[in-house]
Each structure stands twice: as C-alpha cells, then as structure tokens.
C-alpha atoms as a PDB file:
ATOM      1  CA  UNK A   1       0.520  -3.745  13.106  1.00  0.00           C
ATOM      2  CA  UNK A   2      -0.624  -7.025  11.998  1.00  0.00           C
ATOM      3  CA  UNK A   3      -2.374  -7.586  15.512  1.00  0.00           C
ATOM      4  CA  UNK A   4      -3.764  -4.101  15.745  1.00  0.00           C
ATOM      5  CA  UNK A   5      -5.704  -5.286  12.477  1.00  0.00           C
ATOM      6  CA  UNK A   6      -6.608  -8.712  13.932  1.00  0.00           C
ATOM      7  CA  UNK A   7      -8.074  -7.350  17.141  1.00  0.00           C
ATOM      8  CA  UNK A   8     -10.116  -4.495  14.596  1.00  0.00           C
ATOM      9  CA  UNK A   9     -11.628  -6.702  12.204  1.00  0.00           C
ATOM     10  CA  UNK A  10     -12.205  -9.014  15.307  1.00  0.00           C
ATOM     11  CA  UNK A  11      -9.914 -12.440  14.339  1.00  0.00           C
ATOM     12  CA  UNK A  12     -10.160 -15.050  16.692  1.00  0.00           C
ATOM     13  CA  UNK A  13      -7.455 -17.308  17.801  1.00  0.00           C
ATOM     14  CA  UNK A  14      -6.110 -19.308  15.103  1.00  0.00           C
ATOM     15  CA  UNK A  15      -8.124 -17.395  12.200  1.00  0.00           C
ATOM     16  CA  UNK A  16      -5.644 -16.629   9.443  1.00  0.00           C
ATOM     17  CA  UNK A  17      -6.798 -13.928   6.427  1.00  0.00           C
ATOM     18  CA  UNK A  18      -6.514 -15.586   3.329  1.00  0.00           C
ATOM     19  CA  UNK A  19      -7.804 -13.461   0.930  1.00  0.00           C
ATOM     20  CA  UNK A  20      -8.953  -9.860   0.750  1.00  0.00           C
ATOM     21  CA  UNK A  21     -11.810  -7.812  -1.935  1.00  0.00           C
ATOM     22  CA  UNK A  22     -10.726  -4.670  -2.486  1.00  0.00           C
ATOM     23  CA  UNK A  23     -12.254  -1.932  -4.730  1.00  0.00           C
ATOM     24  CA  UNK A  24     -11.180  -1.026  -8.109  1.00  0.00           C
ATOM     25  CA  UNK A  25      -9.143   1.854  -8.094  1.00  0.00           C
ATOM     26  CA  UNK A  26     -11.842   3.404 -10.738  1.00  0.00           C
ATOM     27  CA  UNK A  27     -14.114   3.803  -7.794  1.00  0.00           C
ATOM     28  CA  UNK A  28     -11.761   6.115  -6.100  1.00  0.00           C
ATOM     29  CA  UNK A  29     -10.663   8.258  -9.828  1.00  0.00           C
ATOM     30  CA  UNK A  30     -14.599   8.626 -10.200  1.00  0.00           C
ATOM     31  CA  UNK A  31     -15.640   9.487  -7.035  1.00  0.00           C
ATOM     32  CA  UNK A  32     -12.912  11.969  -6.882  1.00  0.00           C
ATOM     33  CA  UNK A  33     -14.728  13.809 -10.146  1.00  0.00           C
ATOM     34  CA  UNK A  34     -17.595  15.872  -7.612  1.00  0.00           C
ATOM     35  CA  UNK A  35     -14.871  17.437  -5.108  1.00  0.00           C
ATOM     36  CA  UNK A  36     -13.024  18.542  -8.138  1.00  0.00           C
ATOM     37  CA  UNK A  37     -16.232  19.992  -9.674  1.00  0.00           C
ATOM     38  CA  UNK A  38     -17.456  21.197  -6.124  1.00  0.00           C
ATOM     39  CA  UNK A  39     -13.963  23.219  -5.765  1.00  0.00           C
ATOM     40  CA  UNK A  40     -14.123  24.350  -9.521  1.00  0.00           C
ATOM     41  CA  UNK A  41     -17.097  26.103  -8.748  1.00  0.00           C
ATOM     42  CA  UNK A  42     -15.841  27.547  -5.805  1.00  0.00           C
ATOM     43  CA  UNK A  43     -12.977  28.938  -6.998  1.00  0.00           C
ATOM     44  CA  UNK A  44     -14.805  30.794 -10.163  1.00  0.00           C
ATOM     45  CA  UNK A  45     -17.336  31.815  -7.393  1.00  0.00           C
ATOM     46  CA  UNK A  46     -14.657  33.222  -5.565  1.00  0.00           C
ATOM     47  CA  UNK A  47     -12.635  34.950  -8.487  1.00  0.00           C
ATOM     48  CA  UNK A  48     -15.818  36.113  -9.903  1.00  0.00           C
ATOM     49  CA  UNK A  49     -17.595  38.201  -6.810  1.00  0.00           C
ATOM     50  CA  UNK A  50     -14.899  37.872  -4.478  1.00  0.00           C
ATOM     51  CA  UNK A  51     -15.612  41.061  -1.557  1.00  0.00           C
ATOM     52  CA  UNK A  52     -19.648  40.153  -0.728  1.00  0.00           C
ATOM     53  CA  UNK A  53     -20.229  37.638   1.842  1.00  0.00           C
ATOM     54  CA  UNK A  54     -23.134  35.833  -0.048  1.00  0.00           C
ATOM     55  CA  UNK A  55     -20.692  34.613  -2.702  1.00  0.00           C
ATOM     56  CA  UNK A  56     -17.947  34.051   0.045  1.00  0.00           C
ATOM     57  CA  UNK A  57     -20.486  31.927   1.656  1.00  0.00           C
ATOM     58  CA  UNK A  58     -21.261  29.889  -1.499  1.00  0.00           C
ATOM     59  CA  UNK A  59     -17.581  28.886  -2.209  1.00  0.00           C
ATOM     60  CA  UNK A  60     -16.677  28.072   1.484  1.00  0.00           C
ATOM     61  CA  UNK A  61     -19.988  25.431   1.588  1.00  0.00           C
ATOM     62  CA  UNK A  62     -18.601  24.110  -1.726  1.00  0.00           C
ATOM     63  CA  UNK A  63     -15.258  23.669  -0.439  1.00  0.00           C
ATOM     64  CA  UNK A  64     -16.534  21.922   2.537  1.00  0.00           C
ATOM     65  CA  UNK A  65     -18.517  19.898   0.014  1.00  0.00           C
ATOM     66  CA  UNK A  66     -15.710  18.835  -1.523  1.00  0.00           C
ATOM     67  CA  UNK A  67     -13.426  17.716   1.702  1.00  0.00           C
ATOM     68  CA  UNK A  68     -16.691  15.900   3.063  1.00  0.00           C
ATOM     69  CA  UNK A  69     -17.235  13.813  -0.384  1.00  0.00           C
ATOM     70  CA  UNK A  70     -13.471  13.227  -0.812  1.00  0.00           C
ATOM     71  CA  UNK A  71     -13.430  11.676   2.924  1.00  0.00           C
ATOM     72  CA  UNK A  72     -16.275   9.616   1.945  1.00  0.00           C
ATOM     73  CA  UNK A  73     -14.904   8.280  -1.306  1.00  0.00           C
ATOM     74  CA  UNK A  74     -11.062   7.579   0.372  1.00  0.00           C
ATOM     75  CA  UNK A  75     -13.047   5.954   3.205  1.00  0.00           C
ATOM     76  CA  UNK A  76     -15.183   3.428   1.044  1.00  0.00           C
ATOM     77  CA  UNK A  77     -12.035   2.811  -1.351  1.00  0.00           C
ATOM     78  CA  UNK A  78      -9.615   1.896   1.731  1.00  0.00           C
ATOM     79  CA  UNK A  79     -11.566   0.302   4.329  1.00  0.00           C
ATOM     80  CA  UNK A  80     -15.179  -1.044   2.605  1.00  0.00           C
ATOM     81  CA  UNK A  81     -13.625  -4.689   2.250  1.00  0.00           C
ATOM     82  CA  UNK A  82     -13.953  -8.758   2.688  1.00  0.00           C
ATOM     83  CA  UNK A  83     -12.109 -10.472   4.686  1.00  0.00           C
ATOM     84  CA  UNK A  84     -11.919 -14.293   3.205  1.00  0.00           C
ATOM     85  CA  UNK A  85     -10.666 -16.208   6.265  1.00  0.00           C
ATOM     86  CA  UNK A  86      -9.847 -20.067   6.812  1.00  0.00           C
ATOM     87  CA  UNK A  87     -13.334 -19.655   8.863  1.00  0.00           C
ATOM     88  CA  UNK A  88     -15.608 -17.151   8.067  1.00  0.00           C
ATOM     89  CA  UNK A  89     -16.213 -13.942   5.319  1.00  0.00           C
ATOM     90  CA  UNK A  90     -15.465 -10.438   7.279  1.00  0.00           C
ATOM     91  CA  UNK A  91     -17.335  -7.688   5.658  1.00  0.00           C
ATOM     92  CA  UNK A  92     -16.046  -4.166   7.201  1.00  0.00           C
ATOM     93  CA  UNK A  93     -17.849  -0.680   5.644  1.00  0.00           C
ATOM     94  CA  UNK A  94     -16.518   2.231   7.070  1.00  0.00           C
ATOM     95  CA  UNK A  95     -18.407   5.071   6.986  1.00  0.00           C
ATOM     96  CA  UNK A  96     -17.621   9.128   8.114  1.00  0.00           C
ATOM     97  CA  UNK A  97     -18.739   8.718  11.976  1.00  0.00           C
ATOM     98  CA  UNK A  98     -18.267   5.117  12.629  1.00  0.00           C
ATOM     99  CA  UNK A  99     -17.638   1.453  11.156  1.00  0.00           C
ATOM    100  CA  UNK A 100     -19.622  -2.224  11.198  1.00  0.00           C
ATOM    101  CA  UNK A 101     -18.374  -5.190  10.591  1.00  0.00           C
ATOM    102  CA  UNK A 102     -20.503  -8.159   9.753  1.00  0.00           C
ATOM    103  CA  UNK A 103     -19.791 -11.563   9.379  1.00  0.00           C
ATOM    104  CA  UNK A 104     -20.962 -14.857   7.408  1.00  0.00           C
ATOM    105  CA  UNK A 105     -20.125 -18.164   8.091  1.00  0.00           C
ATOM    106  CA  UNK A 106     -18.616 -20.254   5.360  1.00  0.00           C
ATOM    107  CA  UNK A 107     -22.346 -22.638   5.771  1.00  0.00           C
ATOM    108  CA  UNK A 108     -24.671 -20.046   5.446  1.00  0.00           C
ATOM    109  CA  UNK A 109     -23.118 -18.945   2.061  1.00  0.00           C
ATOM    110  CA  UNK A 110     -25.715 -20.152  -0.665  1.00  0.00           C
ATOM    111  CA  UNK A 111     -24.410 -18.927  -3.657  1.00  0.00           C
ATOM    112  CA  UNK A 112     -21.967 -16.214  -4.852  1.00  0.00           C
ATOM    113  CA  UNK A 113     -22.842 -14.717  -8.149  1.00  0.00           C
ATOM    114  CA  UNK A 114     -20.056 -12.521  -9.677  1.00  0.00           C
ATOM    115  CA  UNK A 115     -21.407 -10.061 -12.380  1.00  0.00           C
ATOM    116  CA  UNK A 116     -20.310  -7.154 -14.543  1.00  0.00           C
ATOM    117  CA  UNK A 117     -23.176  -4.277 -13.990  1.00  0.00           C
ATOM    118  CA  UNK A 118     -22.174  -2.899 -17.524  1.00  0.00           C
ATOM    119  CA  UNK A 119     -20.650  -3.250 -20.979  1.00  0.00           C
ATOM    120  CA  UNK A 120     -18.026  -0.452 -19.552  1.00  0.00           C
ATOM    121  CA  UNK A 121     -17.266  -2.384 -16.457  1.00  0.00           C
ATOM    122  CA  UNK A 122     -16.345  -5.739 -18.546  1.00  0.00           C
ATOM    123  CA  UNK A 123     -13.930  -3.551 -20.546  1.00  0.00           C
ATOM    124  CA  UNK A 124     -12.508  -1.431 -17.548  1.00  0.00           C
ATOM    125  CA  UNK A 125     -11.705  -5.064 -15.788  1.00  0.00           C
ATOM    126  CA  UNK A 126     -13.954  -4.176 -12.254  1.00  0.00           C
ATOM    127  CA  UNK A 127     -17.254  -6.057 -11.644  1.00  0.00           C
ATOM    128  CA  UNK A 128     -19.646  -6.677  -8.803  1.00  0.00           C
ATOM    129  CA  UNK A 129     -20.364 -10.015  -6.300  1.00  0.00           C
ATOM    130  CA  UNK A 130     -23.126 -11.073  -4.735  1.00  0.00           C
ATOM    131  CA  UNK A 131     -23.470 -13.445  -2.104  1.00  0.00           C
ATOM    132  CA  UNK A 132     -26.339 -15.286  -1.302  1.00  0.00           C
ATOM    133  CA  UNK A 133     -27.075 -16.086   2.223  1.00  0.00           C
ATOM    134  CA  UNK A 134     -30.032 -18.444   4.548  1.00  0.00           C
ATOM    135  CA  UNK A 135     -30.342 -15.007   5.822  1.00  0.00           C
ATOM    136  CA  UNK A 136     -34.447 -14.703   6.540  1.00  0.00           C
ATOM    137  CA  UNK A 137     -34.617 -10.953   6.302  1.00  0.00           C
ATOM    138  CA  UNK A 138     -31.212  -9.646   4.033  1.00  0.00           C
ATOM    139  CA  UNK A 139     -30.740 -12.853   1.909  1.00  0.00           C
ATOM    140  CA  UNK A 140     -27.943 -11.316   0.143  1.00  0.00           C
ATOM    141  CA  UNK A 141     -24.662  -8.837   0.352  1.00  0.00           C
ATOM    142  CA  UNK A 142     -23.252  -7.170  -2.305  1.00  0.00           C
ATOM    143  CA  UNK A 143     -19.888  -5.179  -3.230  1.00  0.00           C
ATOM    144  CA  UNK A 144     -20.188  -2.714  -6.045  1.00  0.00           C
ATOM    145  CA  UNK A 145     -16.992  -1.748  -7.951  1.00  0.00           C
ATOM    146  CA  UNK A 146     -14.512  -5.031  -7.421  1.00  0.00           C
ATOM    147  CA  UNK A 147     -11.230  -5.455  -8.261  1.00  0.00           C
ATOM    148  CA  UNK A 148     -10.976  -9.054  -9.688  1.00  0.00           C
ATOM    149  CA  UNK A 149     -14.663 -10.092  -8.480  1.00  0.00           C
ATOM    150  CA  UNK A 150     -14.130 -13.363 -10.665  1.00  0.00           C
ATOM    151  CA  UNK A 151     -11.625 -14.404  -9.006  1.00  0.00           C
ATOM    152  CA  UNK A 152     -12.746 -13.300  -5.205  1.00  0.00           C
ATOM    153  CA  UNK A 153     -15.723 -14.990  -5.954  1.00  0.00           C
ATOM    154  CA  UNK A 154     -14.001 -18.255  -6.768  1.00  0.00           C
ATOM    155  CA  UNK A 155     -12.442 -18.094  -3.756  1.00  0.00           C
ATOM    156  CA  UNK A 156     -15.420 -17.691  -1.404  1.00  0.00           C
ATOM    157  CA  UNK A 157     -17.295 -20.379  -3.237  1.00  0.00           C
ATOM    158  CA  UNK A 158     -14.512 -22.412  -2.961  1.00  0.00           C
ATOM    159  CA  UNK A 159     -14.447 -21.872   1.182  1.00  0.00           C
ATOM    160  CA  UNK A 160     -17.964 -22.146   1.027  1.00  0.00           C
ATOM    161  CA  UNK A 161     -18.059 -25.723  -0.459  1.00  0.00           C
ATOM    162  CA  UNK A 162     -15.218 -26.897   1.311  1.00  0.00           C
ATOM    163  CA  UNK A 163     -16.746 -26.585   4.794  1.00  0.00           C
ATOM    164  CA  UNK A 164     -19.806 -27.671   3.034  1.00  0.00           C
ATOM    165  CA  UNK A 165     -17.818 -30.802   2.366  1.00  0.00           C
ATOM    166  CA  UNK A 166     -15.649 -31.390   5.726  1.00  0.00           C
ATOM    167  CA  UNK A 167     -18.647 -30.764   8.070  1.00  0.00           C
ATOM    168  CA  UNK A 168     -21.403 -33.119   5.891  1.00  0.00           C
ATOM    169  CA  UNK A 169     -21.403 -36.612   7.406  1.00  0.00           C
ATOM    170  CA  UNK A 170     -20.052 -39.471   5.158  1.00  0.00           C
ATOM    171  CA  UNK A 171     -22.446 -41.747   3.318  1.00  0.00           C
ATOM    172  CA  UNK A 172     -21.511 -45.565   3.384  1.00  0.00           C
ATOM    173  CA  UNK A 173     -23.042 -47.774   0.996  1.00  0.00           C
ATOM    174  CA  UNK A 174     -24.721 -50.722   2.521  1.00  0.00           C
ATOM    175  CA  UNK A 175     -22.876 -53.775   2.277  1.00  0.00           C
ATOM    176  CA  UNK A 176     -23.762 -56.931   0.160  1.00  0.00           C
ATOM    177  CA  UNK A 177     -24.467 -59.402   2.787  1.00  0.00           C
ATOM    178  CA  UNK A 178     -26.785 -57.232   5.001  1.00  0.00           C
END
C-alpha cells in the first residue's frame, strides 16, 4: 500500500513523507449540508406530485445533484492534500474526472502565511495557509479549510529555511593578518 501511494503522488528514491495537511473535518459536515437539502427537496417533490413525469423528473435531477456534490465534497476532503517531504511540498487536488499534482521545491518557498479567514474559523480551530512562491505567473498556493494550519505552516517554513540554510555557501571572516 505504502508504495502504491509513493509511485501516485510520484516519490522519488529516498524521499520520505514527513508531514501531511489535511482538511478540517468541518469542510466535509458543511459541504455535506446541499446533498441533504438537494434530496430534501426531492423527496417532498416526490411525496407531493408523485404520478406526473415533470415532478418525477425534478426529484431524479435533484437526487443526481446530490450524489454529484457529495462525490465532490468526499473527493476534496480525502485526497486535496500536502505532502511535506524531506525534499519538496506535494500538492495533490483531486477533482471528479481526473487529479494534478504539483510540486514546490523547498527554495522557491518565499513565505508561508497561515491565517484564520474568520472570527468563526479561530473558534472552530480550522484556518487557511498560504504559500508564497518565485513563481512569475501564480506567486502563491493556497489551502482553504486546514486542520492545524499553524502548525503545518511551521513545518513548511521550517523545511523551507533549512534547505535555505544547508545549500547557502558559508561566509568566512577575513583573517587578521591578510
């Protein structure tokens, strides 16, 4: 199993996964609130006018509705994650048809900001990061809806500023008799 998931995310030889950001599980209760409203509907529609075709119609495109945006919402809460490896971030998004993963070198991280987008968020514990990149056109990426984001985001700037500091050459003071 655990080289099935190295060969999907793309590991190379000798990359270890350190650390991984995960979504709150908020993000999965809320985005579970639509299907339940879609099928709701649905069913009234169904118990209300349930021998004509128009209203059989109706319910059957809510229900589908509902599966489609319940997908969707599993989908982003189990497999839209970062990878924090001893060499590089791993972002994967998964969406309904497909998947990409991206990566980011540990050098090209600028700065990671970790924020809470709302008064609710700081007392619900979930927050958001953003990392900075060098990148010319998408300068930044961001994950909405983190489980400990203070804490992931200590742990990518702490990567990032640790290759920072292996790969920068050392400085030698001059000595006193040159």
């Amino acid at each position: 199993e655990a080289e099935k998931m190295q060969r999907g995310i793309g590991l190379l030889e000798g990359e270890v996964m350190e650390y991984v950001v995960t979504r709150h599980p908020l993000y999965l209760v809320i985005g579970c609130i639509p299907p339940l409203l879609s099928t709701t509907v649905g069913v009234v529609v169904l118990l209300s006018f349930n021998t004509h075709p128009v209203p059989i119609t109706v319910a059957s495109c809510l229900f589908i509705f509902a599966l489609l945006f319940l997908w969707k919402t599993w989908l982003d809460f189990s497999y839209d994650v970062i990878y924090v490896t001893n060499r590089r971030l791993i972002l994967q998004n998964q969406y309904i048809l497909g998947r990409s993963v991206n990566q980011v070198n540990y050098h090209a991280i600028t700065n990671v900001i970790p924020y809470y987008p709302s008064m609710l968020s700081y007392v619900l514990r979930y927050g958001s990061i953003k990392i900075e990149t060098t990148a010319a056109e998408h300068g930044h990426l961001e994950m909405h809806t983190v489980r400990q984001h203070e804490k992931a985001a200590h742990v990518i700037m702490e990567k990032s500023f640790a290759k920072g500091r292996q790969s920068a050459p050392a400085v030698t003071a001059p000595s006193a008799g040159t």
